[in-house]
N, C-alpha and C. Protein backbone atom coordinates (compact mmCIF):
# COMPACT_ATOMS: atom_id res chain seq x y z
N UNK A 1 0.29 -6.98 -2.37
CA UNK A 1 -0.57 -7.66 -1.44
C UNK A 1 -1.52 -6.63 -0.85
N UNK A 2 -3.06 -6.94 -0.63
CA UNK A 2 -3.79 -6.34 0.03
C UNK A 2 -4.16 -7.22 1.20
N UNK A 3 -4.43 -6.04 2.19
CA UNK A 3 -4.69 -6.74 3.57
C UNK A 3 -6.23 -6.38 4.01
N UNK A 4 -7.05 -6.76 3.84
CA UNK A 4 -8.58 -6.15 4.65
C UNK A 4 -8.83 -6.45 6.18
N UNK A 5 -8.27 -4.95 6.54
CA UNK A 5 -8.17 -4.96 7.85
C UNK A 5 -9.31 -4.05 8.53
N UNK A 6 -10.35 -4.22 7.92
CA UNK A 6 -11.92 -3.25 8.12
C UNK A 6 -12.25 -3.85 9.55
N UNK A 7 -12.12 -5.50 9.47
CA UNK A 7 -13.07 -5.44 10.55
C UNK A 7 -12.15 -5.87 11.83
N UNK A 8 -11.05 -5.42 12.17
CA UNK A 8 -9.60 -5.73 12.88
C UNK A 8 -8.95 -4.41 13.46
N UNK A 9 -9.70 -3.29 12.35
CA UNK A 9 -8.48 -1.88 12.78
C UNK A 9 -9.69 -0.57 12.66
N UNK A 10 -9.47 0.30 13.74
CA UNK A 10 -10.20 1.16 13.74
C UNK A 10 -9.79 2.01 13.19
N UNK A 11 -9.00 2.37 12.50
CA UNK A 11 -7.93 3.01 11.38
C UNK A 11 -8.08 2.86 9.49
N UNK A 12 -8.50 2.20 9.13
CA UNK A 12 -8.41 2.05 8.43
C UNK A 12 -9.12 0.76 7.49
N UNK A 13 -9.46 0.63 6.28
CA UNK A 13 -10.14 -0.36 5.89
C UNK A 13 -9.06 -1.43 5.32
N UNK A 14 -8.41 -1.10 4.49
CA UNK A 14 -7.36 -1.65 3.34
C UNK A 14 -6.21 -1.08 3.65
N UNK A 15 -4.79 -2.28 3.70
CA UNK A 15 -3.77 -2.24 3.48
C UNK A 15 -3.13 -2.32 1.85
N UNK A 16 -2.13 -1.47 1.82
CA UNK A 16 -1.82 -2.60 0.13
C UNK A 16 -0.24 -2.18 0.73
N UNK A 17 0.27 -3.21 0.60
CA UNK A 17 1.93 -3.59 0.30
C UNK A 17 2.57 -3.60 -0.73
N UNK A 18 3.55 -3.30 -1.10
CA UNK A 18 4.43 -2.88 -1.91
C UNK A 18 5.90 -2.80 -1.82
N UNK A 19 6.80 -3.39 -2.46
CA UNK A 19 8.19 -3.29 -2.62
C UNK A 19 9.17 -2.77 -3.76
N UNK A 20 10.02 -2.02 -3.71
CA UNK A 20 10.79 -1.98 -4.94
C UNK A 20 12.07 -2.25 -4.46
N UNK A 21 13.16 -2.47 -5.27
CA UNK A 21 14.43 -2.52 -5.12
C UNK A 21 15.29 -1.76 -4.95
N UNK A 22 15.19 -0.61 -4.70
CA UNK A 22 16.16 0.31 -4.19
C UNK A 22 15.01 1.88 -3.94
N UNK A 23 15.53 2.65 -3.10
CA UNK A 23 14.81 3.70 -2.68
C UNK A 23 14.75 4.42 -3.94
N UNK A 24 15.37 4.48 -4.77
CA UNK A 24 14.50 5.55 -5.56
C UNK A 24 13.22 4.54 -6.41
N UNK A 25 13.36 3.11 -6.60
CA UNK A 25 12.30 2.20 -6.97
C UNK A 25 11.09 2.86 -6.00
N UNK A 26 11.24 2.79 -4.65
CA UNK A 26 10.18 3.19 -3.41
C UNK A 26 9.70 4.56 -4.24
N UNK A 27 10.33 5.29 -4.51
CA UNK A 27 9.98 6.70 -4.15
C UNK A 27 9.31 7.08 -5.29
N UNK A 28 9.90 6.40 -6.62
CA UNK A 28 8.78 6.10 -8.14
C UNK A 28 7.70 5.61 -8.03
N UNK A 29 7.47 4.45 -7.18
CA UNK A 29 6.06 3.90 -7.03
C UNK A 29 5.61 4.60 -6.16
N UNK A 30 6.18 5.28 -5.16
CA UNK A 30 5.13 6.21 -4.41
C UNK A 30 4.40 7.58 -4.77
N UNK A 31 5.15 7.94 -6.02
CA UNK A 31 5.04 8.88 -6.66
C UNK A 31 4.03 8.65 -7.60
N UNK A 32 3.67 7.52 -8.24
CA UNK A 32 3.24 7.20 -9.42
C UNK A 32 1.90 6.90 -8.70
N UNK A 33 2.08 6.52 -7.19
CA UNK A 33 0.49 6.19 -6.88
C UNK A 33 -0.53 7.64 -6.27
N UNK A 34 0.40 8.30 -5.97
CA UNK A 34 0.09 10.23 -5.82
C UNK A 34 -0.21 10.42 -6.60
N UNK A 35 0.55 10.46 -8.01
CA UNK A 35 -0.15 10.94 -9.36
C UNK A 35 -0.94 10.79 -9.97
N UNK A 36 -1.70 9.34 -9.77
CA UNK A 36 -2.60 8.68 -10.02
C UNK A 36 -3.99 8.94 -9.22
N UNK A 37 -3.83 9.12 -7.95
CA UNK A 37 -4.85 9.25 -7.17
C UNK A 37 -5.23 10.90 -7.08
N UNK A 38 -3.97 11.43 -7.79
CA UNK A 38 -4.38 12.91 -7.78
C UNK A 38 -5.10 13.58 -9.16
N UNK A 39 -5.02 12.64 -10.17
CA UNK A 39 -5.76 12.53 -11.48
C UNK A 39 -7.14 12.30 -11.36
N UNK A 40 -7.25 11.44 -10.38
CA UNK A 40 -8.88 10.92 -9.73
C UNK A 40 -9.32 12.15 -8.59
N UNK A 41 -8.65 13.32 -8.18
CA UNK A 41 -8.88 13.99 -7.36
C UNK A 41 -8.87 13.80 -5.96
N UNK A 42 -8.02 12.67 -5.58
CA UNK A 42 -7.98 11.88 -4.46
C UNK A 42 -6.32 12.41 -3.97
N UNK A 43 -6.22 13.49 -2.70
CA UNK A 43 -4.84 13.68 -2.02
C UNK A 43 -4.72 12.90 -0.73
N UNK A 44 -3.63 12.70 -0.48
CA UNK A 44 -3.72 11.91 0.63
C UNK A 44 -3.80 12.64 2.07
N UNK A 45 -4.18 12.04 2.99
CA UNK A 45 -4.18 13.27 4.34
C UNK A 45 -3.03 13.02 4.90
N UNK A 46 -1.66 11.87 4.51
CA UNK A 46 -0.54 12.13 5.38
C UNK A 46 0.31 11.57 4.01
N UNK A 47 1.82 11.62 4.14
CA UNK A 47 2.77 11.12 3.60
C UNK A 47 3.70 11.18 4.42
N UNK A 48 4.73 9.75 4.68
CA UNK A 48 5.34 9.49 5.44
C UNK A 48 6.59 9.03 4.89
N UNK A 49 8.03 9.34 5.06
CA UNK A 49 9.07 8.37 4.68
C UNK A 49 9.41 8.39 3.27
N UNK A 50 8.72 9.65 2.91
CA UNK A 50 9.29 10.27 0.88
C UNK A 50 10.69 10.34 1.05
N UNK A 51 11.43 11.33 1.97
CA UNK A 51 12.46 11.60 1.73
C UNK A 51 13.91 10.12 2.05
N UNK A 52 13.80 9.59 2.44
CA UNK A 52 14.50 8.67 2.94
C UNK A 52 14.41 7.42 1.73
N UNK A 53 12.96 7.26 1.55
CA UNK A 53 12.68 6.06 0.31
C UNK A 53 12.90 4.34 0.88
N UNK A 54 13.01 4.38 2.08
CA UNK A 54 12.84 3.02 2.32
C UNK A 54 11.85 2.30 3.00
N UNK A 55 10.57 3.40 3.65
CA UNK A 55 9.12 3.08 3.90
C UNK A 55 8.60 4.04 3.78
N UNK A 56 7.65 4.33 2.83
CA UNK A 56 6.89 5.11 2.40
C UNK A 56 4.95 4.94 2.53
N UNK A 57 4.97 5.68 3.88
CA UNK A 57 3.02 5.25 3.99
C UNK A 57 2.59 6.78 3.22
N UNK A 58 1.43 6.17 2.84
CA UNK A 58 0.70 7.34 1.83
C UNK A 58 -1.06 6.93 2.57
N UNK A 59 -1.65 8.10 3.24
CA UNK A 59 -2.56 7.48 4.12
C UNK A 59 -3.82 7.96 3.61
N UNK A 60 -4.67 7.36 2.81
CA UNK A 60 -5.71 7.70 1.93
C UNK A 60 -6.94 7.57 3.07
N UNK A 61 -7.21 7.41 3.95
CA UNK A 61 -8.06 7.55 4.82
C UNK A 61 -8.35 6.10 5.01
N UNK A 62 -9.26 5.57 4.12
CA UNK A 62 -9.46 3.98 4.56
C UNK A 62 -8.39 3.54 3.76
N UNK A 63 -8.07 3.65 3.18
CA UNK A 63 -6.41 2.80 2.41
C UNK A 63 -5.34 3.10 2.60
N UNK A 64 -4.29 2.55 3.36
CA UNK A 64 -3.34 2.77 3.66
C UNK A 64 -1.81 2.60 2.57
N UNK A 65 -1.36 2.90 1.44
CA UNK A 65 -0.60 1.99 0.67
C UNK A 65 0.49 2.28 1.43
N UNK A 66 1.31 1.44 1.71
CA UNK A 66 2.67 1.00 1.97
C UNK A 66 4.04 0.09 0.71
N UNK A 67 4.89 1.55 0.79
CA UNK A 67 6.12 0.96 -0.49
C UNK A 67 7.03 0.67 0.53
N UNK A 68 7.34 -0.35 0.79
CA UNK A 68 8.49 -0.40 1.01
C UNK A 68 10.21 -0.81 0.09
N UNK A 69 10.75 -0.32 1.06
CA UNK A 69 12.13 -1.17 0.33
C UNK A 69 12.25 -2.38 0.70
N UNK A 70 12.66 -3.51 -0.32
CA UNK A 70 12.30 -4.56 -0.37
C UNK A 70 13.16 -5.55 1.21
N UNK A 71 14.18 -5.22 1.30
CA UNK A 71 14.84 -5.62 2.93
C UNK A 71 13.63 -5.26 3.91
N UNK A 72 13.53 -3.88 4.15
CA UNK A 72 12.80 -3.07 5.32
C UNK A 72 11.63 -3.87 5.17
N UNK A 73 10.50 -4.37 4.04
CA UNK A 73 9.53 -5.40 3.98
C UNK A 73 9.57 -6.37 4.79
N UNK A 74 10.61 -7.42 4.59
CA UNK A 74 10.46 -8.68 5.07
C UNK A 74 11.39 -8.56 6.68
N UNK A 75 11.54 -7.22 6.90
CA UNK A 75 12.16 -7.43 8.47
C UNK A 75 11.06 -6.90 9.40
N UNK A 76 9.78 -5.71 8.58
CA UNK A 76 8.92 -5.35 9.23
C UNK A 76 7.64 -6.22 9.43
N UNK A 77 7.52 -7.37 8.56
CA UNK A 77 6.77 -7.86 8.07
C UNK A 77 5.16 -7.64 8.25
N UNK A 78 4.76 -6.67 7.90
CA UNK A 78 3.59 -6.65 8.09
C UNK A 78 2.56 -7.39 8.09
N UNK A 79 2.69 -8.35 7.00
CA UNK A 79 1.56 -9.55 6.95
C UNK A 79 2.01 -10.45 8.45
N UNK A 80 2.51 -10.51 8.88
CA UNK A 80 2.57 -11.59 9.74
C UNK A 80 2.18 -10.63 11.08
N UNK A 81 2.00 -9.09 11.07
CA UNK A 81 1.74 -8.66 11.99
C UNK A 81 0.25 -8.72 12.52
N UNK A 82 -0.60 -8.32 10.54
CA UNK A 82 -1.50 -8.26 10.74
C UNK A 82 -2.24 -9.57 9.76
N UNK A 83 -1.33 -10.80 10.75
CA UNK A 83 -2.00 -11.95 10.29
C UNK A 83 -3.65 -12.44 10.29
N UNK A 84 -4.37 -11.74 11.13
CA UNK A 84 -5.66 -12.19 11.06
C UNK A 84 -6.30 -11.54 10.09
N UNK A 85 -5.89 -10.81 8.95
CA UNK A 85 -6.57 -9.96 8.19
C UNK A 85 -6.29 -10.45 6.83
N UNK A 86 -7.93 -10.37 6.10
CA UNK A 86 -8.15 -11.50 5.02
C UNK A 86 -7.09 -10.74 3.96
N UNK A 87 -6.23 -11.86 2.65
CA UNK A 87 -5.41 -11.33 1.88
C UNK A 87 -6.27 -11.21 0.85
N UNK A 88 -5.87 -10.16 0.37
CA UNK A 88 -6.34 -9.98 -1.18
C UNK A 88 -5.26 -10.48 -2.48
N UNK A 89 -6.01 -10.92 -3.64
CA UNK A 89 -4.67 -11.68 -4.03
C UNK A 89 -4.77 -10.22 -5.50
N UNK A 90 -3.62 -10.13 -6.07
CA UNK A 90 -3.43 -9.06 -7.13
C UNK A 90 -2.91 -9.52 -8.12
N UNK A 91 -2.44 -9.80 -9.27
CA UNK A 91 -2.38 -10.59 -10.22
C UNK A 91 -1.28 -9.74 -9.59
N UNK A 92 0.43 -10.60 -10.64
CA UNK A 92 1.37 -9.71 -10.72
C UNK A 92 1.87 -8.87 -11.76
N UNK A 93 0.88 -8.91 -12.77
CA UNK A 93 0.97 -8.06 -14.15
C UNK A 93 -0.10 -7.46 -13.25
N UNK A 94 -0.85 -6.26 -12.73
CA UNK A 94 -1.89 -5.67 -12.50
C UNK A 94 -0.99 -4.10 -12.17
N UNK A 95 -1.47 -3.20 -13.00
CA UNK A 95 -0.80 -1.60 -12.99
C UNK A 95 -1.85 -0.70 -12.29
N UNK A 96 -3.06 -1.59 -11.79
CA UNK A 96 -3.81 -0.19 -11.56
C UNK A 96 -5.13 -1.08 -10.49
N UNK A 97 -5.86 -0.56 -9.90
CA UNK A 97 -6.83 -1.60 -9.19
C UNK A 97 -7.80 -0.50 -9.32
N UNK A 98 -9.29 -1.17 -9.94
CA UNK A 98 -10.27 -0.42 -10.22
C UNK A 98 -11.37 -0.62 -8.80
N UNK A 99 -11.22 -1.81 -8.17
CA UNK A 99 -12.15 -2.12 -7.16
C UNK A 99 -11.59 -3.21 -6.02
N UNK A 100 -11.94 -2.91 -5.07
CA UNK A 100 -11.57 -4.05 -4.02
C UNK A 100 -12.67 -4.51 -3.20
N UNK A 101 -13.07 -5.73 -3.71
CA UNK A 101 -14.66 -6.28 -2.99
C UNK A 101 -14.11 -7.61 -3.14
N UNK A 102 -15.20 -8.30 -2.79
CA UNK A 102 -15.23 -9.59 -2.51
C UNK A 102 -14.07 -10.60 -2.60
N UNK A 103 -12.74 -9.82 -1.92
CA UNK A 103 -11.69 -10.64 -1.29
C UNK A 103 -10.82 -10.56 -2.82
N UNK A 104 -10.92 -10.35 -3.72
CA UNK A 104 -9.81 -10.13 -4.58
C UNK A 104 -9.90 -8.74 -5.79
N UNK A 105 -8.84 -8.26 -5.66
CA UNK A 105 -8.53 -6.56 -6.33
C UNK A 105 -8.80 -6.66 -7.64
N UNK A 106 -9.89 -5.55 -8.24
CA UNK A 106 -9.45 -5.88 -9.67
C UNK A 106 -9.38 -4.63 -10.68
């Protein structure tokens, strides 16, 4: 799930949410999205919650990705926190997001 929280948060532009099933699931996808963004030359300015593996923020300046573990998700619930902020919809086969405009990731 993406959240466009540009015009809501002085922090940040884009949310993206994320779950896996057990902390080392968290800590693979958090890894895999470092590796990826570090192939593009893109490091993040914070990492939060690697070692533990059950919320993991990775803080790309305007993009925030968030892995969580899939419990810690639906008790923190973020979407319902930051309910006024438009969803982006992501296919669920989608491995990679080339652009995020006009309200859906692609």
């Amino acid at each position: 799930m993406i959240l466009n929280v540009k015009d809501i948060s002085a922090f940040a532009d884009y949310f993206i949410i994320c779950d896996g099933a057990s902390d080392r699931q968290v800590q693979a996808i958090a890894d895999a999205v470092q590796e990826r963004m570090k192939k593009s030359g893109i490091l993040p300015l914070g990492v939060e919650g690697e070692q533990a593996g059950k919320w993991i923020l990775l803080d790309y300046t305007d993009v925030i990705v968030h892995v969580f573990y899939q419990p810690l998700r639906e008790f923190y619930d973020l979407e319902r926190l930051w309910a006024d902020a438009p969803r982006m919809d992501v296919p669920g086969e989608a491995t990679e997001l080339n652009s995020l405009s006009n309200g859906i990731a692609s």
